[in-house]
Each structure stands twice: as C-alpha cells, then as structure tokens.
Protein backbone atom coordinates (compact mmCIF):
# COMPACT_ATOMS: atom_id res chain seq x y z
CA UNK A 1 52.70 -76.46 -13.84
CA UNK A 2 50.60 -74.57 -16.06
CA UNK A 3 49.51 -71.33 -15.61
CA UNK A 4 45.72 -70.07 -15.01
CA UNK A 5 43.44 -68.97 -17.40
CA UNK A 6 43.98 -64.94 -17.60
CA UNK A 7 40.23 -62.98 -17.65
CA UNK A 8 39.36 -60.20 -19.95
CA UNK A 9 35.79 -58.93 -18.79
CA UNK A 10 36.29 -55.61 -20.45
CA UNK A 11 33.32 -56.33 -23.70
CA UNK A 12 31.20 -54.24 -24.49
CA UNK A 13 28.68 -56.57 -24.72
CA UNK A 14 29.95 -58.74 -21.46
CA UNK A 15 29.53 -55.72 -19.38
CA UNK A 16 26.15 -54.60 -20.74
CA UNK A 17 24.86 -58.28 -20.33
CA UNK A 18 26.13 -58.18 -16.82
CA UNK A 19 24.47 -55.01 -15.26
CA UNK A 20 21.12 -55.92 -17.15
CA UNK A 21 20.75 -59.47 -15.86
CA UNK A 22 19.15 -60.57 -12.56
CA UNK A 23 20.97 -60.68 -9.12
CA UNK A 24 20.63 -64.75 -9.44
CA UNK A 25 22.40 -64.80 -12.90
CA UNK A 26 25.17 -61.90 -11.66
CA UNK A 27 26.00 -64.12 -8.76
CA UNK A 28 26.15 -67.32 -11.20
CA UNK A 29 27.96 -65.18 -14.05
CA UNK A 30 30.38 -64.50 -10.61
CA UNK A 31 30.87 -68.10 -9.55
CA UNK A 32 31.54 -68.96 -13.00
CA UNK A 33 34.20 -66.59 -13.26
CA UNK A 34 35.25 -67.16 -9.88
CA UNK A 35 36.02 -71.35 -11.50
CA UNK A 36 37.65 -70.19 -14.30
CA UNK A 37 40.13 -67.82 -12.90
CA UNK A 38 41.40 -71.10 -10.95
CA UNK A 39 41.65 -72.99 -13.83
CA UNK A 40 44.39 -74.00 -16.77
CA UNK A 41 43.54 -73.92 -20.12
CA UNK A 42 43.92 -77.70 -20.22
CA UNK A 43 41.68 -77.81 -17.12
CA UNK A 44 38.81 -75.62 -19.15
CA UNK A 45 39.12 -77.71 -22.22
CA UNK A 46 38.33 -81.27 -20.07
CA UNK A 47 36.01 -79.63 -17.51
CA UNK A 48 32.53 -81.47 -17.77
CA UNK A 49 30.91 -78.51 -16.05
CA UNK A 50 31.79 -76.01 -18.51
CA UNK A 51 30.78 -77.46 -21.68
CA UNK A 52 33.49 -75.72 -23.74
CA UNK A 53 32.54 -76.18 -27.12
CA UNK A 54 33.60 -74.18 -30.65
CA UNK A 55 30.46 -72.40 -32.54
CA UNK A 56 30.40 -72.81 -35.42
CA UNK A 57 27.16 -70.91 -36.44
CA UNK A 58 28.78 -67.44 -35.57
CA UNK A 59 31.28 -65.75 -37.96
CA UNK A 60 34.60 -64.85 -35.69
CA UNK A 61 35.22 -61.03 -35.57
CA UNK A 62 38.30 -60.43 -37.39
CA UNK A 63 41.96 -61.05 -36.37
CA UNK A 64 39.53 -64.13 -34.05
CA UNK A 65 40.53 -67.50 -35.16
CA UNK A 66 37.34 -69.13 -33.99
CA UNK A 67 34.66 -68.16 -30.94
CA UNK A 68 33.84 -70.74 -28.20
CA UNK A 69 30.73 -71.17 -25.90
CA UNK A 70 30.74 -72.36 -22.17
CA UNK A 71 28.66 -73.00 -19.48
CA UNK A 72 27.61 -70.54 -16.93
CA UNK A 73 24.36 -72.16 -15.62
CA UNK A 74 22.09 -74.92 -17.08
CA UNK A 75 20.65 -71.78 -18.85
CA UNK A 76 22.87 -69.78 -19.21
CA UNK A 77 25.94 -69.80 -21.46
CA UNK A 78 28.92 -67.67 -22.63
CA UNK A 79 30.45 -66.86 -25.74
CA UNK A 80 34.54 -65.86 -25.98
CA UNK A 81 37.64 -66.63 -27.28
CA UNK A 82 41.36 -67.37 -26.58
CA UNK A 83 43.57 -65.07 -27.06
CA UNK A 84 46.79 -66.15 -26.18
CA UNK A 85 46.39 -66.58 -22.27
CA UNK A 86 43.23 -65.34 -22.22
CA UNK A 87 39.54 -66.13 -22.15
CA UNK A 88 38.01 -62.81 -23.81
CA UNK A 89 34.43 -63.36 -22.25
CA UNK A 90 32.07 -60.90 -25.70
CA UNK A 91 28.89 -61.82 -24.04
CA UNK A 92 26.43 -64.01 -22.31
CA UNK A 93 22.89 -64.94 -22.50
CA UNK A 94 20.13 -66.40 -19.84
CA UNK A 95 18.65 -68.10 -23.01
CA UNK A 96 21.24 -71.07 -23.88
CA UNK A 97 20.43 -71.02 -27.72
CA UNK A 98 21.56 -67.56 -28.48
CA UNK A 99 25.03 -68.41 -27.32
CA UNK A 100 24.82 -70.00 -30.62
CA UNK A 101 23.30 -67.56 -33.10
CA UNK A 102 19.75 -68.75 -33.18
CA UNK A 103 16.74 -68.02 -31.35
C-alpha cells in the first residue's frame, strides 16, 4: 500500500494567507487539508476534486523542480510542491486566478 501524502504547512506565505482569510475559507482551507492528509500521492494526482495541475506561469523557487496548483474550493485554490513525500502547501488565494500568476 502506499503511503499518505506527508503535510508541510509551515510557509510563510501559507500561514499568513491562513490567519487573514475568513472563518468560511479557514474551515474549507481545513477540510481540504483534512482530504489530503488521507490521501496517496497517486490518489492526489487522479482526484477529480482537487484539480492538481502544474503552473506553468510561475517560475519555481530554486532547488523546486516545478510548482503545482489544487483545489481548495470552487474559488479558492492552492499553490505547492512535492518534495519527496510531501505536499509543501507556499500559499493560497480566495481569487482562483492568482494561484496562477495573473490577476
């Protein structure tokens, strides 16, 4: 069996995003989390839900092979990467299009 998805919540910018935003997008951001935490990597990768999907409008930080963008609510999306086995969760947005680098 393969193993979960490990978290790593501890951005900068995830944390930041996360005491700023509204109770109702907390408690989604939390749900979301909640999903992922039960999920393999294979799992994330075929999940309909999520919406995983590579950007490829944002320049990786360095040593970051590529950044990814998921679903948190039907406005609401995250941006992260894999490292290893885990999701590092940079950052999320109430407004779906920044996830991508435009606004």
């Amino acid at each position: 069996m393969e193993d979960r998805v490990r978290l790593d919540l501890s951005s900068p910018g995830f944390i930041e995003a996360f005491q700023e935003a509204e109770k109702t997008v907390q408690e989604q951001v939390k749900k979301a989390i909640e999903k992922l935490s039960q999920m393999s990597w294979t799992q994330v990768y075929k999940d309909r839900g999520l919406k995983w999907e590579k950007i490829y409008s944002l320049t990786p930080p360095q040593g970051v092979d590529a950044l990814y963008t998921f679903r948190i609510s039907r406005s609401c999306r995250a941006v992260a990467y894999r490292k290893q086995d885990f999701l590092v969760v940079l950052t999320f947005d109430p407004d779906h299009d920044s996830a991508y680098g435009r606004k």
